[in-house]
N, C-alpha and C. Protein backbone atom coordinates (compact mmCIF):
# COMPACT_ATOMS: atom_id res chain seq x y z
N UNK A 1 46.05 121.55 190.47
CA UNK A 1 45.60 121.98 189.15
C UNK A 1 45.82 123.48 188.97
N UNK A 2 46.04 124.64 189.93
CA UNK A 2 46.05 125.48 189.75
C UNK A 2 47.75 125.74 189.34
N UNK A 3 48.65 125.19 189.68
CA UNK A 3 50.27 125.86 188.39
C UNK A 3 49.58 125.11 187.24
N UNK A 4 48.88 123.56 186.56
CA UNK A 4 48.95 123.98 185.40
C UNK A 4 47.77 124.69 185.02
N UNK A 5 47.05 125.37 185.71
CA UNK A 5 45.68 126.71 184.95
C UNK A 5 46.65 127.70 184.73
N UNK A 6 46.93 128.29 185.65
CA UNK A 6 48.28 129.17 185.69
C UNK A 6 49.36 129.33 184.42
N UNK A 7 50.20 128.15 184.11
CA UNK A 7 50.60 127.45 183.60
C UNK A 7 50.04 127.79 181.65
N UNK A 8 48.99 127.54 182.19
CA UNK A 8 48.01 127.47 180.78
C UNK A 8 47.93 128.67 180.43
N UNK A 9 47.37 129.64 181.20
CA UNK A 9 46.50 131.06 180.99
C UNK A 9 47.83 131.99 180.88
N UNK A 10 49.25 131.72 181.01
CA UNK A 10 50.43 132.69 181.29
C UNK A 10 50.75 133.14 182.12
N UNK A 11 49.67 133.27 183.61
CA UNK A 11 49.92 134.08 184.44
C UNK A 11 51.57 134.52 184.74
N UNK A 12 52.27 133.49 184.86
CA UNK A 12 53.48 134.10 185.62
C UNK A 12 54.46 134.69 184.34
N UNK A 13 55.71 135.21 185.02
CA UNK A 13 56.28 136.35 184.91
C UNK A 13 56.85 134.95 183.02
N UNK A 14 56.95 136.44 182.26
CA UNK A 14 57.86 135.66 181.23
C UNK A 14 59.29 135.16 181.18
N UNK A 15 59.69 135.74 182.07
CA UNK A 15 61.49 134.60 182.12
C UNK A 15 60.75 133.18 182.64
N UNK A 16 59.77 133.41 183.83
CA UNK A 16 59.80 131.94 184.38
C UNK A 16 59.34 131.25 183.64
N UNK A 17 58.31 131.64 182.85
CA UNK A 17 57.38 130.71 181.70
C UNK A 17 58.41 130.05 180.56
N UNK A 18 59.54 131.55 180.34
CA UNK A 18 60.15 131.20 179.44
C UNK A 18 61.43 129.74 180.13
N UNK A 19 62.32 130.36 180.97
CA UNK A 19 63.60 129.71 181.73
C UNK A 19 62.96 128.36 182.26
N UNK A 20 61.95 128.91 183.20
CA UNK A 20 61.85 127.85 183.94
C UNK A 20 61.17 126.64 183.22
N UNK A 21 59.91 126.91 183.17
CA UNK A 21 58.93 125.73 182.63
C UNK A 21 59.11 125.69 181.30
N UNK A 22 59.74 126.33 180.66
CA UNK A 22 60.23 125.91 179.14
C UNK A 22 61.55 125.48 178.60
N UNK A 23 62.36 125.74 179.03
CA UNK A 23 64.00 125.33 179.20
C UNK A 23 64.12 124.11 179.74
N UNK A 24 63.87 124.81 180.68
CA UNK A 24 64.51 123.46 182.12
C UNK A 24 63.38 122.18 181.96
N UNK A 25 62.46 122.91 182.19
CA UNK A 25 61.19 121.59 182.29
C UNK A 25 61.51 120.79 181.25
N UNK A 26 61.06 120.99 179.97
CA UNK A 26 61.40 120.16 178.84
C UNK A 26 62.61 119.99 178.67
N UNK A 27 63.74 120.14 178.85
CA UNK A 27 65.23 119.57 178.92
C UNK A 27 64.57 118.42 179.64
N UNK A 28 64.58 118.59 180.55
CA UNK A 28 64.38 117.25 182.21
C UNK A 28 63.55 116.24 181.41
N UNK A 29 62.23 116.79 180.65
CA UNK A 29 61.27 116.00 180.21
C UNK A 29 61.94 115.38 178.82
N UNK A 30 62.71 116.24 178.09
CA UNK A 30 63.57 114.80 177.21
C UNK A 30 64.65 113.87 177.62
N UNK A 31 65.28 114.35 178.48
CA UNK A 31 66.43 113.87 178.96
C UNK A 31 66.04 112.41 179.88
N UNK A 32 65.19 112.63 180.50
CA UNK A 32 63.94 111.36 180.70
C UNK A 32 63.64 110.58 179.79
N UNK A 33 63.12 111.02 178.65
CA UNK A 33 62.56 110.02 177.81
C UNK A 33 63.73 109.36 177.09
N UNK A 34 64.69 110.20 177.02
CA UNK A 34 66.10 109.20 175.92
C UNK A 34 66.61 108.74 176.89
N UNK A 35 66.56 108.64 178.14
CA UNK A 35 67.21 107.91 179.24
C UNK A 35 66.32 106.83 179.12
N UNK A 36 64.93 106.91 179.44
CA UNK A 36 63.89 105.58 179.48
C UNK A 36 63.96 104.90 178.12
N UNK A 37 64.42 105.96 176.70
CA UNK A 37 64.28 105.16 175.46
C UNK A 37 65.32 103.81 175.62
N UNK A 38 66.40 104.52 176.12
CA UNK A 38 67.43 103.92 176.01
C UNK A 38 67.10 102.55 176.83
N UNK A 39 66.75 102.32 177.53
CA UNK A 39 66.51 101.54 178.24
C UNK A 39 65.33 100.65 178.07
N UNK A 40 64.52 100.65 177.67
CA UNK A 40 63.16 100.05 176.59
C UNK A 40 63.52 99.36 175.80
N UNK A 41 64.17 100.14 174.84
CA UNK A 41 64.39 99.33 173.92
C UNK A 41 65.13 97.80 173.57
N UNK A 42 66.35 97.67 174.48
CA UNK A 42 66.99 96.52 174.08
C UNK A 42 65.95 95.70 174.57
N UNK A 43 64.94 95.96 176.14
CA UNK A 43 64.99 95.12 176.76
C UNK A 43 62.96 94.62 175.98
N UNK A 44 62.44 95.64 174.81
CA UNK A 44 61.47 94.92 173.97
C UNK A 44 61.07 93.92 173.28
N UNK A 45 62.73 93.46 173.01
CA UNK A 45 63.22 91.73 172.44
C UNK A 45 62.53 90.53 173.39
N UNK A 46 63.02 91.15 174.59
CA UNK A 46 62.56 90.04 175.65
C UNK A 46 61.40 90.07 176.12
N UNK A 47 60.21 91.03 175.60
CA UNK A 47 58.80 90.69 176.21
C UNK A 47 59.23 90.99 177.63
N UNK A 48 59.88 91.33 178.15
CA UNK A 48 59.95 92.04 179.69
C UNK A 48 59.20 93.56 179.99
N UNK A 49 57.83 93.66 180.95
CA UNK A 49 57.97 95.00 181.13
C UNK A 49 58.13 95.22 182.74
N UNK A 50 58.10 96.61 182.70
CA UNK A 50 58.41 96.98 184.46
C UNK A 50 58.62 98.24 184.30
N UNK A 51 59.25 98.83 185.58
CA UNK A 51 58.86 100.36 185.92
C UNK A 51 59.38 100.88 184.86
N UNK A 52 60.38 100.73 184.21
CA UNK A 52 61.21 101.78 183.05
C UNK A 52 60.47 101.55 181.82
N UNK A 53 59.71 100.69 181.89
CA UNK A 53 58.75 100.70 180.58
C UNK A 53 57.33 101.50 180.69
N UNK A 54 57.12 101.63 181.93
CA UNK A 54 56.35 102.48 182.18
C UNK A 54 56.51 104.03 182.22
N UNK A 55 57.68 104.21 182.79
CA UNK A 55 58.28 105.69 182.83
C UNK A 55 58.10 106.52 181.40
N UNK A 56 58.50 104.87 180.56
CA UNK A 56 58.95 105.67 179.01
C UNK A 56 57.36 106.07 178.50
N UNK A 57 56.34 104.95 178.80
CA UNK A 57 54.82 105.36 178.35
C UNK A 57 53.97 106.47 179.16
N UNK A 58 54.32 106.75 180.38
CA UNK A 58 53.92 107.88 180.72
C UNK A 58 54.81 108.95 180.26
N UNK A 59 55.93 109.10 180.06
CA UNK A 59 56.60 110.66 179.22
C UNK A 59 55.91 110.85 177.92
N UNK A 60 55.80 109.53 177.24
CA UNK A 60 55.77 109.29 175.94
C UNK A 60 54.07 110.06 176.05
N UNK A 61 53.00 110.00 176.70
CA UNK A 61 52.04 110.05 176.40
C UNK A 61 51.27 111.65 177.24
N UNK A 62 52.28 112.01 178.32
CA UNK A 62 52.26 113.64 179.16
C UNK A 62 53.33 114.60 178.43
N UNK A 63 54.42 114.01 177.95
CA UNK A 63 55.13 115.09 177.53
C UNK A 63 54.77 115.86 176.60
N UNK A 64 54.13 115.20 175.70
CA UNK A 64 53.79 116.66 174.84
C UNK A 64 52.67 117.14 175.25
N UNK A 65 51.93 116.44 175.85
CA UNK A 65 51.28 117.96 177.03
C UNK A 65 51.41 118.49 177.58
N UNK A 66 52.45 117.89 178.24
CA UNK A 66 53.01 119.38 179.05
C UNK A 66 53.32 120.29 177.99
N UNK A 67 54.27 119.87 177.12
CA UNK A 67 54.97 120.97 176.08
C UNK A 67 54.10 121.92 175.32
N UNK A 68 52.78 121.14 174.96
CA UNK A 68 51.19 122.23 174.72
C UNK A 68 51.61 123.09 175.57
N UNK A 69 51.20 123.21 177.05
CA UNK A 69 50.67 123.36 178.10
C UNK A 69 51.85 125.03 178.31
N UNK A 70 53.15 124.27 177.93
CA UNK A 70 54.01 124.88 178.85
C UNK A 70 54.43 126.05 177.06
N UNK A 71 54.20 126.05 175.40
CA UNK A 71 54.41 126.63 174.89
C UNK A 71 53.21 127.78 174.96
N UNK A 72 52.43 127.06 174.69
CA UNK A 72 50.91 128.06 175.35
C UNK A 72 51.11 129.22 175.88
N UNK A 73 51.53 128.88 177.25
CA UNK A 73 51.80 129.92 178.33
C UNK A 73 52.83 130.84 178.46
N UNK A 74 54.08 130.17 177.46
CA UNK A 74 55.11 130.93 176.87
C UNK A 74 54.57 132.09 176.01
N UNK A 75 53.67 131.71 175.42
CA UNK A 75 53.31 132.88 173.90
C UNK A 75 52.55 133.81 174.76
N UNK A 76 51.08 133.10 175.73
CA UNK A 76 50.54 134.27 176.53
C UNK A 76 51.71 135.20 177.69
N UNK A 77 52.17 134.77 177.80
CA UNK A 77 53.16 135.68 179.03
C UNK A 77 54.17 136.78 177.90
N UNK A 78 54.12 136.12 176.71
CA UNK A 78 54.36 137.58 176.47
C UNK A 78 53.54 138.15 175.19
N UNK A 79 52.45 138.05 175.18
CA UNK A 79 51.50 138.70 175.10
C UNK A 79 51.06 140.24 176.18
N UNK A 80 51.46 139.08 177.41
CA UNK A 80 51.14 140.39 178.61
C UNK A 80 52.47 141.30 178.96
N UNK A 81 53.80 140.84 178.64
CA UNK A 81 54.74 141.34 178.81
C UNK A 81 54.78 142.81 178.52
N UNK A 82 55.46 143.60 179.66
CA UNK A 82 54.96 144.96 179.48
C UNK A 82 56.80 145.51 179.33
N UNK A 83 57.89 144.83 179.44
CA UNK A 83 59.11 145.32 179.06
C UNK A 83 59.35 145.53 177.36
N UNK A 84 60.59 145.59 177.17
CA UNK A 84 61.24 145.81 176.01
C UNK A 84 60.49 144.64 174.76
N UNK A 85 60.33 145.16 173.72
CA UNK A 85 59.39 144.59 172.78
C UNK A 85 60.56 143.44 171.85
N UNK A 86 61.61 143.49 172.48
CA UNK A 86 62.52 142.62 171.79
C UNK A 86 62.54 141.51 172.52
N UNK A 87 61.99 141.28 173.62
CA UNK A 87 61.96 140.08 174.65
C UNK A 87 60.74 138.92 174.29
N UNK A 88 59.91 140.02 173.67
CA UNK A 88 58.21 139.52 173.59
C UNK A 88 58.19 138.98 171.90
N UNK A 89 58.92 139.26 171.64
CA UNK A 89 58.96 139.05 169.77
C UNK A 89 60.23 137.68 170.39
N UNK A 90 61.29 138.11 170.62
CA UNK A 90 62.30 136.51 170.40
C UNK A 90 61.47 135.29 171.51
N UNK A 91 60.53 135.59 172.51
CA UNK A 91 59.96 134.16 172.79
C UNK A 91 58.56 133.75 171.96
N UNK A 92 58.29 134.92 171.44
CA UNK A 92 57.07 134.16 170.36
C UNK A 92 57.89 133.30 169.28
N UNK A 93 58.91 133.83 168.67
CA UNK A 93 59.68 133.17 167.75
C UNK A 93 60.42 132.07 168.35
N UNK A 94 60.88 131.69 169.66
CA UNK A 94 61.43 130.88 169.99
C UNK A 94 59.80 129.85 169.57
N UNK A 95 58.89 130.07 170.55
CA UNK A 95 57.79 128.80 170.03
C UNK A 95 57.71 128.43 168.97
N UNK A 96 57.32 129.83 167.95
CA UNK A 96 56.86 129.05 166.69
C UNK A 96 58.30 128.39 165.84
N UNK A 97 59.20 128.52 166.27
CA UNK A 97 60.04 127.69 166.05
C UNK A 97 60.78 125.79 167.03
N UNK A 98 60.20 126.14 168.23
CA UNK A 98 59.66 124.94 168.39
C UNK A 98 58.46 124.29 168.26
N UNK A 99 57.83 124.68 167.65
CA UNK A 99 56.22 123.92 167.12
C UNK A 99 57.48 123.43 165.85
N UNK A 100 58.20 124.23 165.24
CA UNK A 100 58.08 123.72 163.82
C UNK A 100 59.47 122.88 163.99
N UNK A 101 59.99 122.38 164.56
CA UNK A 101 60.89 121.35 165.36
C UNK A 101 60.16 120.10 165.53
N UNK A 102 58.83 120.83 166.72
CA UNK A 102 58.03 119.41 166.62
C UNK A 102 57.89 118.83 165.68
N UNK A 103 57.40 119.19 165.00
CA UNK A 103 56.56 118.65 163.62
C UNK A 103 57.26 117.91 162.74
N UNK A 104 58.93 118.60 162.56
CA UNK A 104 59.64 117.93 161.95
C UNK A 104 60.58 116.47 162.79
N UNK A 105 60.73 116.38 163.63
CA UNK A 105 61.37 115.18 164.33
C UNK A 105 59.85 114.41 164.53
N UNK A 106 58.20 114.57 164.77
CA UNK A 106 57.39 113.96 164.61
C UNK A 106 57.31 112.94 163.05
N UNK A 107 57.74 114.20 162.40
CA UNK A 107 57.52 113.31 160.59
C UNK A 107 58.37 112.53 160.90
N UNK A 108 59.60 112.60 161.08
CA UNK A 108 61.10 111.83 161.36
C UNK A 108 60.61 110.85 161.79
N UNK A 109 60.29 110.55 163.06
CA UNK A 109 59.92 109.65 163.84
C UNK A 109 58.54 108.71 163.48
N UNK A 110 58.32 108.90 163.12
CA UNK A 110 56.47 108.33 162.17
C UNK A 110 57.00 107.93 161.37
N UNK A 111 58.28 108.62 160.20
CA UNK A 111 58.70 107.89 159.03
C UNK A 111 59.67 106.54 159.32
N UNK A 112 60.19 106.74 160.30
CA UNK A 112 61.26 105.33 161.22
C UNK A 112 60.47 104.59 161.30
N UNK A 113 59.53 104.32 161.69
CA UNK A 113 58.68 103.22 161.94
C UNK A 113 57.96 102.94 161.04
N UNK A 114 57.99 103.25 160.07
CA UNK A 114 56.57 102.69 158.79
C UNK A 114 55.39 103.39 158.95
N UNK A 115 55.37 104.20 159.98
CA UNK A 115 54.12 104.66 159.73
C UNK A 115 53.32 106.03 158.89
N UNK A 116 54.25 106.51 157.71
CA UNK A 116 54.20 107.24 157.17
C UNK A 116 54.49 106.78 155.55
């Protein structure tokens, strides 16, 4: 529990918050889920479940916590960032421009299904 307190609160350095656990992590963490989508889906016809249906409901239901978890700590790390003020302004704007990504492939996706 302590990388995600860590994690949470910003502690570490802002490239890693930014590169590591925000880049890479969530790449891996979609690239997972459209791999598991892909794979779910045909096989929902047949009332079959098993591990890849599970994979897809645990991403489906941690990933955007992590992505809380891991934009969070993006915005605090550079909050604390003590370099060049052009580093600390383009990853606040990188978030609030993925919040507003979320939101829009969320409507997207809610509106595909009827539920909007």
């Amino acid at each position: 529990m302590s990388f995600l307190g860590k994690l949470w609160r910003g502690e570490y350095p802002l490239w890693v918050h930014y590169w590591i656990y925000g880049v890479v992590a969530c790449f891996a963490l979609f690239a997972a889920f459209v791999f598991t989508w892909a794979k779910v889906m045909p096989r929902l016809s047949s009332g079959a479940a098993g591990g890849v249906e599970l994979a897809f409901f645990l991403l489906f239901l941690f990933g955007p916590c992590y992505l809380l978890v891991a934009l969070r700590g993006v915005w605090l790390s550079a909050e604390d960032y003590a370099g060049h003020q052009f580093w600390k302004l383009l990853a606040k704007f990188s978030v609030i421009m993925m919040c507003i990504k979320i939101i829009k492939y969320s409507y997207v996706w809610f509106a595909s299904l009827g539920l909007l």
